[in-house]
PDB file of N, CA and C in Angstrom:
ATOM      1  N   UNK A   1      73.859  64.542  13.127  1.00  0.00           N
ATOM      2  CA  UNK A   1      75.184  63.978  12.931  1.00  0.00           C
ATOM      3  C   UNK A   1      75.386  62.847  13.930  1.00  0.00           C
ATOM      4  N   UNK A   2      75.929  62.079  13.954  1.00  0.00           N
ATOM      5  CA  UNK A   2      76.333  60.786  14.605  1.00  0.00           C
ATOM      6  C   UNK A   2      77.376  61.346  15.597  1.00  0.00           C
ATOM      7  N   UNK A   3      77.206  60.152  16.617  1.00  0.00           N
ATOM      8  CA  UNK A   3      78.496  60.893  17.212  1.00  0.00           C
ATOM      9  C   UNK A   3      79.664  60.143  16.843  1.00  0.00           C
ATOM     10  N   UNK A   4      80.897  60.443  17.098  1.00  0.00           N
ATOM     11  CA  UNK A   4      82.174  60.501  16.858  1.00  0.00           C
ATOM     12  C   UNK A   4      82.739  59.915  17.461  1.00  0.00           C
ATOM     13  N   UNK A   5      82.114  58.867  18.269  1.00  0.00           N
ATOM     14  CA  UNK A   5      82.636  58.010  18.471  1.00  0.00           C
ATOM     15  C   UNK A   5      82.478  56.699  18.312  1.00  0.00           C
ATOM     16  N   UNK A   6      81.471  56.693  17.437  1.00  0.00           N
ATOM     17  CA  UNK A   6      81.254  55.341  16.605  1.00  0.00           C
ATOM     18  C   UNK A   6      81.169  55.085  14.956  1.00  0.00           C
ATOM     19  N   UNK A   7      81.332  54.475  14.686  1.00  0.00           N
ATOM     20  CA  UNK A   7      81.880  54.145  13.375  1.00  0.00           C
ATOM     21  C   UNK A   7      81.250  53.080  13.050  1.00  0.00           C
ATOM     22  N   UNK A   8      80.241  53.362  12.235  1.00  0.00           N
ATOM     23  CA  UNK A   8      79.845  51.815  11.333  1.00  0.00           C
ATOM     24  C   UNK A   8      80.468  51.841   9.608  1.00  0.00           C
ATOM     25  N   UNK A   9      81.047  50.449   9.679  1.00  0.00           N
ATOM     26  CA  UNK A   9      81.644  50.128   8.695  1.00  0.00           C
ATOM     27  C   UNK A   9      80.722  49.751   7.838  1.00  0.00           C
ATOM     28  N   UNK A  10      80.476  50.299   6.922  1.00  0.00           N
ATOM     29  CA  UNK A  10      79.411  49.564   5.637  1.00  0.00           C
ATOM     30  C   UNK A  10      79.770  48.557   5.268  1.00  0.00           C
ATOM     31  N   UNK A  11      81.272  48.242   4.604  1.00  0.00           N
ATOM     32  CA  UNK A  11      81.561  47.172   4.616  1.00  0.00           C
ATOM     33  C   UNK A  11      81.926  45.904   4.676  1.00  0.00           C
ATOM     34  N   UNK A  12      81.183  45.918   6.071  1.00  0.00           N
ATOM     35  CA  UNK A  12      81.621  45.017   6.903  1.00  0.00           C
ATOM     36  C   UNK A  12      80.768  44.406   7.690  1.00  0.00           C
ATOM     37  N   UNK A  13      80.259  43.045   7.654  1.00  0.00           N
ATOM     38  CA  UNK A  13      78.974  42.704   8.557  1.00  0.00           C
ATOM     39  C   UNK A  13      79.184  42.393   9.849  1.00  0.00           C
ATOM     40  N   UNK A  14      78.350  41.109  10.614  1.00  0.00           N
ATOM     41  CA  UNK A  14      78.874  41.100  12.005  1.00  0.00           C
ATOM     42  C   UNK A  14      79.602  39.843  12.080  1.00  0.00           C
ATOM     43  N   UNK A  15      80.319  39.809  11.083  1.00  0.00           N
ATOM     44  CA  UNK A  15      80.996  38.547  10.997  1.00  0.00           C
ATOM     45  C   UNK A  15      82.585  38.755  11.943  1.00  0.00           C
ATOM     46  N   UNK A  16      83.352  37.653  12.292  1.00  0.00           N
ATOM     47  CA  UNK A  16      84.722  38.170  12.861  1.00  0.00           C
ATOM     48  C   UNK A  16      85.212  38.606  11.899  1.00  0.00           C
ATOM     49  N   UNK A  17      86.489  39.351  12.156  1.00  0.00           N
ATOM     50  CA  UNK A  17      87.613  39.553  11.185  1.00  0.00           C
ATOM     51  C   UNK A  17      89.084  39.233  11.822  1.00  0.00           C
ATOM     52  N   UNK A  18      90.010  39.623  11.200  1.00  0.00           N
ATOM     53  CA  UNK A  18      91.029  39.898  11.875  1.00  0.00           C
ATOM     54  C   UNK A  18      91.342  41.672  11.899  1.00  0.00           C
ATOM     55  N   UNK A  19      92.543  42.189  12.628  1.00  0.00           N
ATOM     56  CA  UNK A  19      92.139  43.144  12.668  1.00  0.00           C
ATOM     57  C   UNK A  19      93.046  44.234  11.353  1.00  0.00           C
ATOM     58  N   UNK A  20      93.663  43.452  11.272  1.00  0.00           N
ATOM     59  CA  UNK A  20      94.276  44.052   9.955  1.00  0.00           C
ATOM     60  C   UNK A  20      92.881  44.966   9.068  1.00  0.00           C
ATOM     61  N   UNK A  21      91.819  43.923   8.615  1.00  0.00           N
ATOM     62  CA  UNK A  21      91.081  43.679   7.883  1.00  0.00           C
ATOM     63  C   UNK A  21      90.371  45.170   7.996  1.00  0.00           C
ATOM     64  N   UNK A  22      90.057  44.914   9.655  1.00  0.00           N
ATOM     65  CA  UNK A  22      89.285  46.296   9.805  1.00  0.00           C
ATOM     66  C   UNK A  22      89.557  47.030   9.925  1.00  0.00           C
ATOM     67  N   UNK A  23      90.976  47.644  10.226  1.00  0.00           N
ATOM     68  CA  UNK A  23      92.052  48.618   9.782  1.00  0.00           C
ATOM     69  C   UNK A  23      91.804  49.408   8.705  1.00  0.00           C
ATOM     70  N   UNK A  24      91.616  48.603   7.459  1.00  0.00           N
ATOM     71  CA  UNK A  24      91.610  48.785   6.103  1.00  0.00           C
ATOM     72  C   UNK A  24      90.187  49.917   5.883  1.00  0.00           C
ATOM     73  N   UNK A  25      88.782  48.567   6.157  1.00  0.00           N
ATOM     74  CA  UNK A  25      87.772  49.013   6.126  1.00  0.00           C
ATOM     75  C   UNK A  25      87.199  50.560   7.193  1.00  0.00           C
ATOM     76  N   UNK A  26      87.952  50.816   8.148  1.00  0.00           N
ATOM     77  CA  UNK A  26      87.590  51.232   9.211  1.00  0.00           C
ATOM     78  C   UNK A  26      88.123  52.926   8.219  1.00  0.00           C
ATOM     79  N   UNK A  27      89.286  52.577   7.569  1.00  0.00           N
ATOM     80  CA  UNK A  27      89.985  53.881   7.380  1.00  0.00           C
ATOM     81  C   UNK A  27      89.407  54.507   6.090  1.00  0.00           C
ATOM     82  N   UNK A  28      89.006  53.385   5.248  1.00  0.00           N
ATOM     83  CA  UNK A  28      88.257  53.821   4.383  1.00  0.00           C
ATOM     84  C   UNK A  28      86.908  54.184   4.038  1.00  0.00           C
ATOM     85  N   UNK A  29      86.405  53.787   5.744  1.00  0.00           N
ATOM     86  CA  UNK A  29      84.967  54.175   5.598  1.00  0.00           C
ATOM     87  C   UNK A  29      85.063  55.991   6.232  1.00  0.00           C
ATOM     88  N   UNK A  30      85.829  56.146   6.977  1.00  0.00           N
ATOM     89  CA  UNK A  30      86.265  57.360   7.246  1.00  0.00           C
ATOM     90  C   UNK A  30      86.306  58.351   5.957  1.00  0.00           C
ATOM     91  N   UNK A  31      86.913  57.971   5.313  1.00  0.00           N
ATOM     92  CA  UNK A  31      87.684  58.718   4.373  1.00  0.00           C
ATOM     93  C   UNK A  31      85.975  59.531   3.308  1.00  0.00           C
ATOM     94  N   UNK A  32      85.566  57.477   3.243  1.00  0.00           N
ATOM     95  CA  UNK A  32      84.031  57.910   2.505  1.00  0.00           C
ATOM     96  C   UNK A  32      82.766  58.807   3.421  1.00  0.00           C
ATOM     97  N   UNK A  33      82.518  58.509   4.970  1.00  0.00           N
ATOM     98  CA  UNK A  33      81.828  59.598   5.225  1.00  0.00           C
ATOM     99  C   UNK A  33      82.230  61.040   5.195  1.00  0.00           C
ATOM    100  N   UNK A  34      83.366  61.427   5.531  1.00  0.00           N
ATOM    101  CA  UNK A  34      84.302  62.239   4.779  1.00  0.00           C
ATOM    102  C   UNK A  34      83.303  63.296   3.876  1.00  0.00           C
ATOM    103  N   UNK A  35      83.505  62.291   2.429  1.00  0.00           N
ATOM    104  CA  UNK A  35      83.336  62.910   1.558  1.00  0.00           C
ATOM    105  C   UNK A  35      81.806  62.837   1.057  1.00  0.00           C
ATOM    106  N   UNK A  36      80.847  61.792   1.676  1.00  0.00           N
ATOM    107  CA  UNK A  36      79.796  61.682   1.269  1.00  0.00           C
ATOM    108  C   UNK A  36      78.487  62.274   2.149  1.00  0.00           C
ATOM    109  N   UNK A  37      79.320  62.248   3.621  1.00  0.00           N
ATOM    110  CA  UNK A  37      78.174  62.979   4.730  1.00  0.00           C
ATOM    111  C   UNK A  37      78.348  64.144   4.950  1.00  0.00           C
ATOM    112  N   UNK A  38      80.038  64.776   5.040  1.00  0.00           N
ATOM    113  CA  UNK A  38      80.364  65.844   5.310  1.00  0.00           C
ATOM    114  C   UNK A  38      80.906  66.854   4.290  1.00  0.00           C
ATOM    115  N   UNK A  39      80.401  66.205   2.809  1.00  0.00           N
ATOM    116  CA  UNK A  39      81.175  66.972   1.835  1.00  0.00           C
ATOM    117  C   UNK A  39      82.436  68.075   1.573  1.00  0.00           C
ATOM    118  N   UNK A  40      83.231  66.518   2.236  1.00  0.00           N
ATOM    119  CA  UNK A  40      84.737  67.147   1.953  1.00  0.00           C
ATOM    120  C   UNK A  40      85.224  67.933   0.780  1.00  0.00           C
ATOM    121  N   UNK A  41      84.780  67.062  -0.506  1.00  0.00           N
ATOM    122  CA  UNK A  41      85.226  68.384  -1.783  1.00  0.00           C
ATOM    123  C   UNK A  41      84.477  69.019  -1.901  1.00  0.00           C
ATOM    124  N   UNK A  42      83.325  68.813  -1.779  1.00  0.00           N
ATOM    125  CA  UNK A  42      82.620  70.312  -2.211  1.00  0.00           C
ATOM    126  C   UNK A  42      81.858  71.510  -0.699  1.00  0.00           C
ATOM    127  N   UNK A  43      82.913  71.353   0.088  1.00  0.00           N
ATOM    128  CA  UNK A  43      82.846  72.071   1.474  1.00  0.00           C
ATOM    129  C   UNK A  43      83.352  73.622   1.477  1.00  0.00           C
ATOM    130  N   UNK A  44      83.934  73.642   2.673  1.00  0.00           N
ATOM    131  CA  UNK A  44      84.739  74.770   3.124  1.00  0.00           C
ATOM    132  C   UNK A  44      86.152  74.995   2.953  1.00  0.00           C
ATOM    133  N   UNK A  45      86.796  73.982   2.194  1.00  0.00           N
ATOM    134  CA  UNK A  45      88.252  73.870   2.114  1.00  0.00           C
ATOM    135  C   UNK A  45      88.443  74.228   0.525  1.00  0.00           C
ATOM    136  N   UNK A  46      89.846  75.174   0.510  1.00  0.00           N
ATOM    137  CA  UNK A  46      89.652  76.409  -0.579  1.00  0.00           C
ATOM    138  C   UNK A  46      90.863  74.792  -1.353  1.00  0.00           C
ATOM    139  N   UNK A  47      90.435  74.254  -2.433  1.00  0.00           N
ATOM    140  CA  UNK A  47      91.527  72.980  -2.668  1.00  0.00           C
ATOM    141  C   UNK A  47      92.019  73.659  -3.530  1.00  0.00           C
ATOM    142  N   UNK A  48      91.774  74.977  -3.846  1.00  0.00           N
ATOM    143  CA  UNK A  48      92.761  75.580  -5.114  1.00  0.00           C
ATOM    144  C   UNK A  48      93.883  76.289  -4.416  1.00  0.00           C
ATOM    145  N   UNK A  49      94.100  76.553  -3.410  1.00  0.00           N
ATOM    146  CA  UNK A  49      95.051  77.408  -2.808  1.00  0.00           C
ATOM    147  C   UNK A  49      96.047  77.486  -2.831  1.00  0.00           C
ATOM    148  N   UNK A  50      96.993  76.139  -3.232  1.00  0.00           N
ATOM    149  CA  UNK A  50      97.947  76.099  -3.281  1.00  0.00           C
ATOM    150  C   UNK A  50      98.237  74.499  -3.977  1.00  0.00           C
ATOM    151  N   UNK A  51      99.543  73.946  -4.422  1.00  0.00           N
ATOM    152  CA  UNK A  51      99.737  73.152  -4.685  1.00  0.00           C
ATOM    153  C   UNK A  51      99.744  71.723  -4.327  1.00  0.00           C
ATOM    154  N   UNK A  52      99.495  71.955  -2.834  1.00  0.00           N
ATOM    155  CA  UNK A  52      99.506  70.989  -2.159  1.00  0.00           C
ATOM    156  C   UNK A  52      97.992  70.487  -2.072  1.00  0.00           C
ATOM    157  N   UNK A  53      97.391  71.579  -1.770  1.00  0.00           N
ATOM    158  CA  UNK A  53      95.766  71.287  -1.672  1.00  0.00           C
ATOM    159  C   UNK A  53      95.295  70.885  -2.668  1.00  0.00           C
ATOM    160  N   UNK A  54      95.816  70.866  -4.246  1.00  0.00           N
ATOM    161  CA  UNK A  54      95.150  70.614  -5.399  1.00  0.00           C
ATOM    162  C   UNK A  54      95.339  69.124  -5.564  1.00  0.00           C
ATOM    163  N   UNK A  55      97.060  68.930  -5.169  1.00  0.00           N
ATOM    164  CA  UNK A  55      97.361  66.999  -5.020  1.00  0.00           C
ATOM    165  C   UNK A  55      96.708  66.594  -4.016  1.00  0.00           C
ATOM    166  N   UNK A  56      96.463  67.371  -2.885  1.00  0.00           N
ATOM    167  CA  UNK A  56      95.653  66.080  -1.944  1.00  0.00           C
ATOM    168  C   UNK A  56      94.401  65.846  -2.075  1.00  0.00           C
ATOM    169  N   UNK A  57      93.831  66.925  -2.949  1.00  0.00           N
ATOM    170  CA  UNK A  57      92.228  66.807  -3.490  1.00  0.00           C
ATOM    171  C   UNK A  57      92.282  65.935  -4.668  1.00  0.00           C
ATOM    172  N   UNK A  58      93.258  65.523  -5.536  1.00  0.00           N
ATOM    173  CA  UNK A  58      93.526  64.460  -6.748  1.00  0.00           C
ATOM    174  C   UNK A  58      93.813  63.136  -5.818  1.00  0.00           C
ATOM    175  N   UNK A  59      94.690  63.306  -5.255  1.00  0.00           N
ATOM    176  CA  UNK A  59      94.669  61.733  -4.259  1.00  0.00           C
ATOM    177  C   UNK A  59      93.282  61.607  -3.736  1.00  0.00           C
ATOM    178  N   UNK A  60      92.976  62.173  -2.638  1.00  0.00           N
ATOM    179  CA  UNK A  60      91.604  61.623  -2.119  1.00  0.00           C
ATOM    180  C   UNK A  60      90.394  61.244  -2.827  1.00  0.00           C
ATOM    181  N   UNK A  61      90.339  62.037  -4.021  1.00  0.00           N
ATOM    182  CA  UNK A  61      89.378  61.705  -4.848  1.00  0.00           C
ATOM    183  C   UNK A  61      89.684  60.359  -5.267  1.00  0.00           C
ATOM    184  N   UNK A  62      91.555  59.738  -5.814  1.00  0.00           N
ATOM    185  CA  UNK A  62      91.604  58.645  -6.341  1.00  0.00           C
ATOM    186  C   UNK A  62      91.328  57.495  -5.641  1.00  0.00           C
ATOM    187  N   UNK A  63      91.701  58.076  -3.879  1.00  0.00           N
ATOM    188  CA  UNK A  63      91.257  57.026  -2.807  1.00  0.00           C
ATOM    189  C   UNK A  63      90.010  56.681  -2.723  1.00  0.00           C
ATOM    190  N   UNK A  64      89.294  57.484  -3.209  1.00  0.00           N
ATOM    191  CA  UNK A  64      87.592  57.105  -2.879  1.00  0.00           C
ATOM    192  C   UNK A  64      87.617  56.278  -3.867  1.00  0.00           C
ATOM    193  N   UNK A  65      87.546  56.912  -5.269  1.00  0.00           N
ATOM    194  CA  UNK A  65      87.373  55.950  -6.379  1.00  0.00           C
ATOM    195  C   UNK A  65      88.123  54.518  -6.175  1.00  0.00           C
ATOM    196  N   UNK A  66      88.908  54.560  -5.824  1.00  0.00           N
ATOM    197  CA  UNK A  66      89.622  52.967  -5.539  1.00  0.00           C
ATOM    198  C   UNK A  66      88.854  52.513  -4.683  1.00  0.00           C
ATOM    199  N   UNK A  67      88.226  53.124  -3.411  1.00  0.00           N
ATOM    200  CA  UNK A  67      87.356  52.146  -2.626  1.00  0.00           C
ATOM    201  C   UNK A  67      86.489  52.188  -3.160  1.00  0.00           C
ATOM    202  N   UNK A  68      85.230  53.028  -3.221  1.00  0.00           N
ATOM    203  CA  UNK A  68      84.117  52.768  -3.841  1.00  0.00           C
ATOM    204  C   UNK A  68      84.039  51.476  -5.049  1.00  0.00           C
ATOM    205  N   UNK A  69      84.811  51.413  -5.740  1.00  0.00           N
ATOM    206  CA  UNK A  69      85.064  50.525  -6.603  1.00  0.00           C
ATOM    207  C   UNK A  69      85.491  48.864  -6.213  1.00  0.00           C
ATOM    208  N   UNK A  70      86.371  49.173  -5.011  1.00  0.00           N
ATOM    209  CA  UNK A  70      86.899  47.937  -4.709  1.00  0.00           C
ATOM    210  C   UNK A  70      85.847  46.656  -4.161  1.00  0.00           C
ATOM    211  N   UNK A  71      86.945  45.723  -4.853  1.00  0.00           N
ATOM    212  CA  UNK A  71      85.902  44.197  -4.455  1.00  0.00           C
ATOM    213  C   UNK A  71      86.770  43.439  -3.688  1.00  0.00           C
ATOM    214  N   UNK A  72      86.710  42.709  -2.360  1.00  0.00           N
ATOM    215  CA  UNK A  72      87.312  42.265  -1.549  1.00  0.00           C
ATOM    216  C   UNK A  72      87.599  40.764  -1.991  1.00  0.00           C
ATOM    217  N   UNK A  73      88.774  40.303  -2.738  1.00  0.00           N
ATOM    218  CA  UNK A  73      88.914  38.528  -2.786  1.00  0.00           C
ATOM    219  C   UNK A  73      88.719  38.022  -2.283  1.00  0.00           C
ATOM    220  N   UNK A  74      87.954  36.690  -2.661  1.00  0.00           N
ATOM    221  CA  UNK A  74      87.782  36.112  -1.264  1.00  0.00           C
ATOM    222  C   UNK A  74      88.966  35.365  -0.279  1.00  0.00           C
ATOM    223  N   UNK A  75      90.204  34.562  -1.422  1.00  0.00           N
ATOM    224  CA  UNK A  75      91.610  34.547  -1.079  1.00  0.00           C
ATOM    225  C   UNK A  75      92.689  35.832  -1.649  1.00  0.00           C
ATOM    226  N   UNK A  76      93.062  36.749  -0.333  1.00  0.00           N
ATOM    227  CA  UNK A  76      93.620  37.331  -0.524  1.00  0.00           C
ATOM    228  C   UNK A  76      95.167  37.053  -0.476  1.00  0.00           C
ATOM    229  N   UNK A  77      95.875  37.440  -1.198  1.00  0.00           N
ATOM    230  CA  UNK A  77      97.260  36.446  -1.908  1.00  0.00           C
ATOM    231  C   UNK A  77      98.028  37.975  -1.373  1.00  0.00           C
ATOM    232  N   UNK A  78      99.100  37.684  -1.328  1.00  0.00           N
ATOM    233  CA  UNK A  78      99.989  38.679  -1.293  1.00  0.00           C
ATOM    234  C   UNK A  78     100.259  39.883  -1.914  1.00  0.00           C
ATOM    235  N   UNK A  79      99.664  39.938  -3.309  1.00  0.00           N
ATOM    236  CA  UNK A  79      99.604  41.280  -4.285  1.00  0.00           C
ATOM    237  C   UNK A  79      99.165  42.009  -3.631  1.00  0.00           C
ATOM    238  N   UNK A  80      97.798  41.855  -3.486  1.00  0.00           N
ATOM    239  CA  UNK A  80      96.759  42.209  -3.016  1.00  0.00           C
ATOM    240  C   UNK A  80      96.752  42.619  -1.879  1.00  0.00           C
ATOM    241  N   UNK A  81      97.253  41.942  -1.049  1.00  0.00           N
ATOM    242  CA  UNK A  81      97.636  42.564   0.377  1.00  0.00           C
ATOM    243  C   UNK A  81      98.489  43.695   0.452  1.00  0.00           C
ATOM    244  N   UNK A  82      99.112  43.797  -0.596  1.00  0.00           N
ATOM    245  CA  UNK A  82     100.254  44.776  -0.562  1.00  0.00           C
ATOM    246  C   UNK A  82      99.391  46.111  -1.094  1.00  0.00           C
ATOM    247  N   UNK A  83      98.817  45.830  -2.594  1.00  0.00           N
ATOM    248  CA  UNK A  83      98.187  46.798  -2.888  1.00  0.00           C
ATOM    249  C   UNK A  83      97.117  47.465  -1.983  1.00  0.00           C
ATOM    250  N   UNK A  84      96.671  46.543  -1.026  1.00  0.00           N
ATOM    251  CA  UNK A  84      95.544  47.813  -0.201  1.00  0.00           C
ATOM    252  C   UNK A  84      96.523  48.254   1.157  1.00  0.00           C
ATOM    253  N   UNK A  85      97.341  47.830   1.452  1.00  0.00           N
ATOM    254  CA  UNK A  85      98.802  48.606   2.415  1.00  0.00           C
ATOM    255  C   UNK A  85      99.128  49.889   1.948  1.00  0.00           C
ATOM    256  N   UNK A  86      99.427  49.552   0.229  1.00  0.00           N
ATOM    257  CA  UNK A  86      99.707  51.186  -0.478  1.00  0.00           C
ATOM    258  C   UNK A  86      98.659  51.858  -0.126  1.00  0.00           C
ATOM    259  N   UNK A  87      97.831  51.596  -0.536  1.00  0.00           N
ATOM    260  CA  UNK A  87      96.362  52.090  -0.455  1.00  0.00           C
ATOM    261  C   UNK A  87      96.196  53.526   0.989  1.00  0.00           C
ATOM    262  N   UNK A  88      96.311  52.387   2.163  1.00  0.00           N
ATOM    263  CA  UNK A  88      96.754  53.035   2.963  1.00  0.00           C
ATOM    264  C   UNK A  88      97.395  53.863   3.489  1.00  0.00           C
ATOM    265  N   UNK A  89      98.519  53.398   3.410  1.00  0.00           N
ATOM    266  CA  UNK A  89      99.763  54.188   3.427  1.00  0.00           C
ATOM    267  C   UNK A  89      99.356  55.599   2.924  1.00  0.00           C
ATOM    268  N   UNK A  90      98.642  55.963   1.020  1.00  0.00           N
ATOM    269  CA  UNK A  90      98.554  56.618   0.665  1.00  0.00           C
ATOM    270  C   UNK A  90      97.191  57.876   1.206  1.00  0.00           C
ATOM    271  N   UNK A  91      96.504  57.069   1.859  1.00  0.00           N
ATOM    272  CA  UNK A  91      95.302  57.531   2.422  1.00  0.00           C
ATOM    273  C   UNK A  91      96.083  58.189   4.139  1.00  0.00           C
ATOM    274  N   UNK A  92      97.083  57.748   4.649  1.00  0.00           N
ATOM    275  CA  UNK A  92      97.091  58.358   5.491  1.00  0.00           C
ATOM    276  C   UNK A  92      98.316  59.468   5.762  1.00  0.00           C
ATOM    277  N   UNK A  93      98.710  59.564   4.314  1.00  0.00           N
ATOM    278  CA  UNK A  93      99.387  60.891   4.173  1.00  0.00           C
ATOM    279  C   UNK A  93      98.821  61.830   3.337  1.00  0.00           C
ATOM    280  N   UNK A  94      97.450  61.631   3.624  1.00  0.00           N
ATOM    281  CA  UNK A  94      96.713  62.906   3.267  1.00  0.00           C
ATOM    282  C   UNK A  94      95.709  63.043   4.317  1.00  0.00           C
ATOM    283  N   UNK A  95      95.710  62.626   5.362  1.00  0.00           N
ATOM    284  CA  UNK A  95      95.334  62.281   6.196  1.00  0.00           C
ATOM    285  C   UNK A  95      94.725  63.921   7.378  1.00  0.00           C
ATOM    286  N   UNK A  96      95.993  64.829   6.761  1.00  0.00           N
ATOM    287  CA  UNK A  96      95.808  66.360   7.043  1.00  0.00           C
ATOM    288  C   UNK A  96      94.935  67.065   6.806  1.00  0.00           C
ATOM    289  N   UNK A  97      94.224  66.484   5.218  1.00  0.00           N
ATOM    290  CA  UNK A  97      93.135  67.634   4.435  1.00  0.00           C
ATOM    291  C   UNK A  97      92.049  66.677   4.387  1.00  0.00           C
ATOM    292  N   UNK A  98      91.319  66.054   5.599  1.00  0.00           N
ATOM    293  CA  UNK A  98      90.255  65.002   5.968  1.00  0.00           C
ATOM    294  C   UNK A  98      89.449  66.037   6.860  1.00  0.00           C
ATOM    295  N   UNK A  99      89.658  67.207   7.065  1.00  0.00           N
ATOM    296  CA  UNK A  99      89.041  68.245   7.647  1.00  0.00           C
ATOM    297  C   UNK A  99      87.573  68.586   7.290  1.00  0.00           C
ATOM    298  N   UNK A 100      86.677  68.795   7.806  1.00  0.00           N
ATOM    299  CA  UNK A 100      85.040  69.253   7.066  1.00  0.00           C
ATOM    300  C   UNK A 100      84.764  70.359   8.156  1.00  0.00           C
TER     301      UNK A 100
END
């Protein structure tokens, strides 16, 4: 296992950014080792247990799929900026059941 206190962003080279940018990438690469190194859904966490655990296992799954999928503009316009804020936003109120 890596340690925990470093974080490589896949998507992200060694180019500058600003830091917004890596905010974004930083939280969503989390989210994906998460689920791809530490097999968050298919782990130790009972996601049927209750109602809450079943929506935050439908969100996170939709969060991955939205990143995994996502393509970065190269001019990012205001929609867009907004939509990966939600993004966020939505990723870090589930932020509880990120447990492995």
């Amino acid at each position: 296992m890596d340690p925990s206190n470093i974080l490589k962003i896949e998507s992200l080279d060694e180019g500058w950014r600003d830091k917004d940018s890596v905010m974004l990438h930083a939280c969503f690469q989390l989210l994906k080792d998460s689920i791809e190194k530490e097999n968050l859904l298919s782990g130790h966490v009972d996601w049927d247990a209750d109602e809450k655990h079943r929506l935050a296992k439908k969100e996170i799954e939709n969060l991955y799929e939205w990143w995994v999928s996502y393509t970065e503009p190269e001019a990012l316009n205001e929609k867009d900026y907004e939509q990966e804020t939600q993004m966020l936003v939505r990723l870090v109120k589930v932020r509880w059941a990120l447990w492995t």
